[in-house]
N, C-alpha and C. Protein backbone atom coordinates (compact mmCIF):
# COMPACT_ATOMS: atom_id res chain seq x y z
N UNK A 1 12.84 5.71 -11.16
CA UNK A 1 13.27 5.66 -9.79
C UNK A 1 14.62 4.95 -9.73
N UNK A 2 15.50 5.57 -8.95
CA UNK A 2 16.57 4.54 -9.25
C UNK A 2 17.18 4.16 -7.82
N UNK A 3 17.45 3.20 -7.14
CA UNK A 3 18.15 2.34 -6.08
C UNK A 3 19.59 2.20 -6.24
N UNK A 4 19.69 1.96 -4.98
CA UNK A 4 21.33 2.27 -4.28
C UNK A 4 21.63 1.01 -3.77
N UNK A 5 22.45 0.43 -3.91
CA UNK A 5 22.71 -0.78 -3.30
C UNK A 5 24.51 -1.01 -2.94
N UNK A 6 24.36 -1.56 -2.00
CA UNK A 6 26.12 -1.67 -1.39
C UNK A 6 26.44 -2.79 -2.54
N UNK A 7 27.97 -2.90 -2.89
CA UNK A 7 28.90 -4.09 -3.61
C UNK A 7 28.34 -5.57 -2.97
N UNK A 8 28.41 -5.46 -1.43
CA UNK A 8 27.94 -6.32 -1.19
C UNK A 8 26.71 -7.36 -1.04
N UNK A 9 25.78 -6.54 -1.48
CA UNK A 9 24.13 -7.18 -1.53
C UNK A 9 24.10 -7.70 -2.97
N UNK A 10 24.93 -7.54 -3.71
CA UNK A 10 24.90 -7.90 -5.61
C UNK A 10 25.73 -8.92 -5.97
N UNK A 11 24.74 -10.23 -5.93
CA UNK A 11 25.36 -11.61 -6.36
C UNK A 11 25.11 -11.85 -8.28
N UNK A 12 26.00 -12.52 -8.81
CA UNK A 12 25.65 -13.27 -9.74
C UNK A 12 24.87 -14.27 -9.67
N UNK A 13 24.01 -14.58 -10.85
CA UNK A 13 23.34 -15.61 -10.85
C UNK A 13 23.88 -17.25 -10.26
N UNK A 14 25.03 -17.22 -10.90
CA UNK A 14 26.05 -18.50 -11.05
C UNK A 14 26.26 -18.54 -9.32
N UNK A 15 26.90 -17.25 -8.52
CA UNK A 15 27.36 -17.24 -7.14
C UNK A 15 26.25 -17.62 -6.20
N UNK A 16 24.87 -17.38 -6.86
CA UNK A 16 23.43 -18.29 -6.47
C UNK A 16 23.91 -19.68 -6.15
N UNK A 17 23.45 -19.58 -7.53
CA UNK A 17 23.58 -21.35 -7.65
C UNK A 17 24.57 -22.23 -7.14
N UNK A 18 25.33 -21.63 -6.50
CA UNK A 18 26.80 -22.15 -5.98
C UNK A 18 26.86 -22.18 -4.42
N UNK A 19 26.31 -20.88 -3.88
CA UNK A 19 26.64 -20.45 -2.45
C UNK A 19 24.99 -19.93 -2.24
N UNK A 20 23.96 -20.60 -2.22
CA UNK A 20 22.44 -20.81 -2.27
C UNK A 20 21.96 -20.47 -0.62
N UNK A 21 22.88 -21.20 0.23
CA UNK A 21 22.33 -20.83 1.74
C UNK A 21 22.97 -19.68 2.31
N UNK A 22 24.27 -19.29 1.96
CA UNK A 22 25.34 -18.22 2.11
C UNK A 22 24.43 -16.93 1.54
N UNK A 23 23.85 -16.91 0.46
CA UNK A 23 23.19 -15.87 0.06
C UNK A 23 21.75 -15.57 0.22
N UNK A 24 21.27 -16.84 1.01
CA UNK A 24 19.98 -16.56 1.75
C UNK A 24 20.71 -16.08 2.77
N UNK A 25 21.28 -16.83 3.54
CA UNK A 25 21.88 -15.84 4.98
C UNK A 25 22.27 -14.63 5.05
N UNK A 26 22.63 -13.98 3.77
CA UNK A 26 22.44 -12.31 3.79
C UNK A 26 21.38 -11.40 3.97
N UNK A 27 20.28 -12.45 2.37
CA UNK A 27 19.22 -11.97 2.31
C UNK A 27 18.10 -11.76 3.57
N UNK A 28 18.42 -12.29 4.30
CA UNK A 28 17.73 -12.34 5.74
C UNK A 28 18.14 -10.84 6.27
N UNK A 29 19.35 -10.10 6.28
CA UNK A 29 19.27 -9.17 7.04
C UNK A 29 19.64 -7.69 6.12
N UNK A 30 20.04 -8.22 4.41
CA UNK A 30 19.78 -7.17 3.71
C UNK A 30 19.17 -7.84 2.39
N UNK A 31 18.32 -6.95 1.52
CA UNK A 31 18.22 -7.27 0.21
C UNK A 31 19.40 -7.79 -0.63
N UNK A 32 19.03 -8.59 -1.62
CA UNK A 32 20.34 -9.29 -2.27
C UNK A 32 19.43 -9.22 -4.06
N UNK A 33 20.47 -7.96 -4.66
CA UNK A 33 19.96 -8.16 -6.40
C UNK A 33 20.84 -9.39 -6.91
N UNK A 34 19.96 -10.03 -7.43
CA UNK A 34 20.48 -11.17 -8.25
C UNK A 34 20.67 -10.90 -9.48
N UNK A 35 22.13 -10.64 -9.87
CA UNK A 35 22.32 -10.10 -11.70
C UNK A 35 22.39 -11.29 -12.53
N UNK A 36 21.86 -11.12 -14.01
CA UNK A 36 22.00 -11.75 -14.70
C UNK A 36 22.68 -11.17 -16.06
N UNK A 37 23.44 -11.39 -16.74
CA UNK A 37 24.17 -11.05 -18.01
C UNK A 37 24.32 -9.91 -17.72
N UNK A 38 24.69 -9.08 -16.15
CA UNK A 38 25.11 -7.90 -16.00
C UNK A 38 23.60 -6.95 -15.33
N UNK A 39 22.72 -7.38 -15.49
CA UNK A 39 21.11 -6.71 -15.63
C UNK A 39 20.87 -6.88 -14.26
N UNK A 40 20.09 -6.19 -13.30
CA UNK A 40 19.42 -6.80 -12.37
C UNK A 40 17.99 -7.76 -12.53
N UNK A 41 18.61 -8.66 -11.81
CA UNK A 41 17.14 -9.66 -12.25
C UNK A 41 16.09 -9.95 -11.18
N UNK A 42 16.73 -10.33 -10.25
CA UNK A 42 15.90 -10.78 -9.24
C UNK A 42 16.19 -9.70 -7.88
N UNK A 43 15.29 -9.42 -6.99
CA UNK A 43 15.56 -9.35 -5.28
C UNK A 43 15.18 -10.34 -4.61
N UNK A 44 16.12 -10.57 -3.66
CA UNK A 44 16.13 -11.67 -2.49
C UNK A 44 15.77 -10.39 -1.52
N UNK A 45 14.36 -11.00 -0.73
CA UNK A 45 14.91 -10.27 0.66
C UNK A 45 14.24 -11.39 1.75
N UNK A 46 14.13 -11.33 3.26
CA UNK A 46 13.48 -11.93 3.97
C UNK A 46 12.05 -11.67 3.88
N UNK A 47 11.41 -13.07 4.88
CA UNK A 47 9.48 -13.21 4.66
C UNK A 47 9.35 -11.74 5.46
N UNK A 48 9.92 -11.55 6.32
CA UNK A 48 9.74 -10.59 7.86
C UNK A 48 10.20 -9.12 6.68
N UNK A 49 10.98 -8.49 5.63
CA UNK A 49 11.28 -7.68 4.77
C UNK A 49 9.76 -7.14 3.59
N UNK A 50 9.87 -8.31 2.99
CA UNK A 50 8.56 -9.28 2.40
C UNK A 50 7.23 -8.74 2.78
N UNK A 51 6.93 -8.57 4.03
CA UNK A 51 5.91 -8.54 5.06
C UNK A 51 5.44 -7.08 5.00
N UNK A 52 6.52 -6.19 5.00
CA UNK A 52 6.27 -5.14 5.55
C UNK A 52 6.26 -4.28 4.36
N UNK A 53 7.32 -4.62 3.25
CA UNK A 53 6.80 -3.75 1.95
C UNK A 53 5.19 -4.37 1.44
N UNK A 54 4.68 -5.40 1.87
CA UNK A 54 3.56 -5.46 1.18
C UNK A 54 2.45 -4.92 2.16
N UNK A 55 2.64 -4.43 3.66
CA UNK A 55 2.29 -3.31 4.19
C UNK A 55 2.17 -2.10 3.96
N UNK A 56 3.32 -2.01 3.51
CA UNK A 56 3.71 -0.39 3.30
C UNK A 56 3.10 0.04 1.91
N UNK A 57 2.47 -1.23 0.67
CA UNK A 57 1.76 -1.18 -0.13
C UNK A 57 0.48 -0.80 0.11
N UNK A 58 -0.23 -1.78 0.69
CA UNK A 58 -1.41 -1.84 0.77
C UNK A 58 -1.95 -0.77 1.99
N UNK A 59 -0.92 0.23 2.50
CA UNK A 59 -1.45 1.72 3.31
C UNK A 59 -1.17 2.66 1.60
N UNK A 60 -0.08 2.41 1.31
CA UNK A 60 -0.07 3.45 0.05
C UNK A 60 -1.70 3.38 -0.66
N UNK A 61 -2.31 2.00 -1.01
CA UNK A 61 -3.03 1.75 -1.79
C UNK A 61 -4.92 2.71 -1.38
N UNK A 62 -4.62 2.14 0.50
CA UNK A 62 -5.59 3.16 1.39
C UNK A 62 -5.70 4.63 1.32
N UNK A 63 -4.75 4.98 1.23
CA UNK A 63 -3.96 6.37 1.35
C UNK A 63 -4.44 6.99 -0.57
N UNK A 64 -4.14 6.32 -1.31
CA UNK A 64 -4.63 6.86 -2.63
C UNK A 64 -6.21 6.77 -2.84
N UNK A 65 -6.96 5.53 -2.12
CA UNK A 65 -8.13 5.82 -2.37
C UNK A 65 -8.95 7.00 -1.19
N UNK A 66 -8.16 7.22 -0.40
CA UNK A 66 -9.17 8.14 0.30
C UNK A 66 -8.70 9.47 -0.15
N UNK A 67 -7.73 9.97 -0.81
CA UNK A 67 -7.83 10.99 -1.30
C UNK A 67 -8.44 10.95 -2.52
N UNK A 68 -8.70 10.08 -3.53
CA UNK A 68 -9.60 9.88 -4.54
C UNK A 68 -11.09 10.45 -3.80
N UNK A 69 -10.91 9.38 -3.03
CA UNK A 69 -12.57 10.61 -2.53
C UNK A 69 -13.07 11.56 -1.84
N UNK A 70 -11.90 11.96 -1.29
CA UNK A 70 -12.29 13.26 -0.94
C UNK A 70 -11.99 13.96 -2.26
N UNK A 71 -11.33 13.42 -3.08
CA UNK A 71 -11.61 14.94 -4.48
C UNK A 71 -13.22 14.85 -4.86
N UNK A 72 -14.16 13.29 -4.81
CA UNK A 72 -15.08 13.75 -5.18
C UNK A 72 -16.32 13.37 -4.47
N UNK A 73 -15.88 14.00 -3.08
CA UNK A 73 -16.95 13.99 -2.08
C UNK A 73 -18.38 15.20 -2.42
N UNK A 74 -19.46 14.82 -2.53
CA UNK A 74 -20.25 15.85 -3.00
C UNK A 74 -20.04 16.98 -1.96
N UNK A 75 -21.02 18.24 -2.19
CA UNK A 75 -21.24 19.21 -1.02
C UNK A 75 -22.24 18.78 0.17
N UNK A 76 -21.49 18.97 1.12
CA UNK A 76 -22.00 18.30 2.86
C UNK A 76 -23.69 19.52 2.34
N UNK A 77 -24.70 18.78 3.22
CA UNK A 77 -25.99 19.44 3.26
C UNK A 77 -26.93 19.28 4.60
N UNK A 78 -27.00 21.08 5.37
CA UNK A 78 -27.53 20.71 6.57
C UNK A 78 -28.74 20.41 6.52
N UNK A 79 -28.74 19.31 7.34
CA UNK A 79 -30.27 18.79 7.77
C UNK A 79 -31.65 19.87 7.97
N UNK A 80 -31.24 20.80 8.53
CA UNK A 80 -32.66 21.80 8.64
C UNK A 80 -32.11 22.22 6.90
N UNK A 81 -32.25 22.43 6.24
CA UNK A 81 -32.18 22.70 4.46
C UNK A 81 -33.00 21.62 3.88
N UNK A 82 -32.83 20.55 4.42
CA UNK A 82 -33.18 19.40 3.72
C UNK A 82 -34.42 19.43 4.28
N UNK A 83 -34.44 19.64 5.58
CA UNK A 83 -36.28 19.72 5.96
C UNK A 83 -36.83 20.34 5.31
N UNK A 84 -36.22 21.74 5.17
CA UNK A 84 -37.03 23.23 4.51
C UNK A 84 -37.34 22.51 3.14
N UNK A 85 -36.30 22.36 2.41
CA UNK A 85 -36.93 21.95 1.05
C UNK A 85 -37.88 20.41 0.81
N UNK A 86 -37.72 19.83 1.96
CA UNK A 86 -39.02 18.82 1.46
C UNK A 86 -39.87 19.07 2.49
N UNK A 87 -40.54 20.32 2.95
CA UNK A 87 -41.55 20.94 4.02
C UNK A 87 -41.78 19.71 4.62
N UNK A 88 -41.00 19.50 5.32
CA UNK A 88 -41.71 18.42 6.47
C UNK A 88 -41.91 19.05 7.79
N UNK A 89 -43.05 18.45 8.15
CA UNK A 89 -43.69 19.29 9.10
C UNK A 89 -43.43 18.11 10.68
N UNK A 90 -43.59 19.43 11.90
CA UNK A 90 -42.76 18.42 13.03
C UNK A 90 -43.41 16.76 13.15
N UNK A 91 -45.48 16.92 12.85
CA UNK A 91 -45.73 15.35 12.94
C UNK A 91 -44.89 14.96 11.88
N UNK A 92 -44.67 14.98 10.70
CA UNK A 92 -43.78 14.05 9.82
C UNK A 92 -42.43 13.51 10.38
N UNK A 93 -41.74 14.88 10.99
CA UNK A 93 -40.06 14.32 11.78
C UNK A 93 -40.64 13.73 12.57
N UNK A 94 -41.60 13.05 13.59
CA UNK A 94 -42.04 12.63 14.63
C UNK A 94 -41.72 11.03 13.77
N UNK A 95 -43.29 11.26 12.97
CA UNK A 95 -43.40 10.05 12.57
C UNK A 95 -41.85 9.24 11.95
N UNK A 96 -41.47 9.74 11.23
CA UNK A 96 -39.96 9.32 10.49
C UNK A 96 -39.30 8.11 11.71
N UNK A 97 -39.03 9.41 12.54
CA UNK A 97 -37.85 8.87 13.79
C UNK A 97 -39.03 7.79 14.52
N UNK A 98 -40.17 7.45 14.51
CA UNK A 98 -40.35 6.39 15.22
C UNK A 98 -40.44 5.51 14.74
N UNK A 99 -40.31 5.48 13.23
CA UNK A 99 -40.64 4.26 12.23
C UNK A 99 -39.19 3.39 11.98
């Protein structure tokens, strides 16, 4: 997967350590890659940024398990089938539903 980022969201490590509140004050209203020896190392982003990708996770995460089961939802089975094959007779459905 590869990301796009403006000149301006891409600090050095060192420009961290130097200008620390200056580059939180970005990170508040865009992501900020923190490079190291040229590499990307770190993302800065805000708690309120923060918040919502770990939203936008945990629906992805919903979203994969319910199609997991609908691949292995058995075959639906109508109720009069299920009577027929275990001959239950109407006193039996009587009795059932009042118990």
């Amino acid at each position: 997967m590869s990301v796009s980022f403006d000149k301006e969201q891409i600090v050095s490590v060192t420009d961290l350590q130097r200008n620390l509140g200056r580059v939180m004050d970005k990170a508040r209203s865009k992501d900020v890659i923190v490079m190291r020896n040229n590499h990307p190392s770190l993302v800065l982003l805000s708690f309120e940024r923060y918040e919502e990708l770990a939203e936008l996770a945990e629906h992805m995460e919903i979203y994969n398990l319910v199609q997991q089961r609908k691949e292995n939802l058995a075959p639906s089975i109508d109720i009069a089938d299920v009577i027929k094959r275990l001959n239950l007779t109407e006193e039996e459905l009587d009795f059932i539903e009042r118990s």
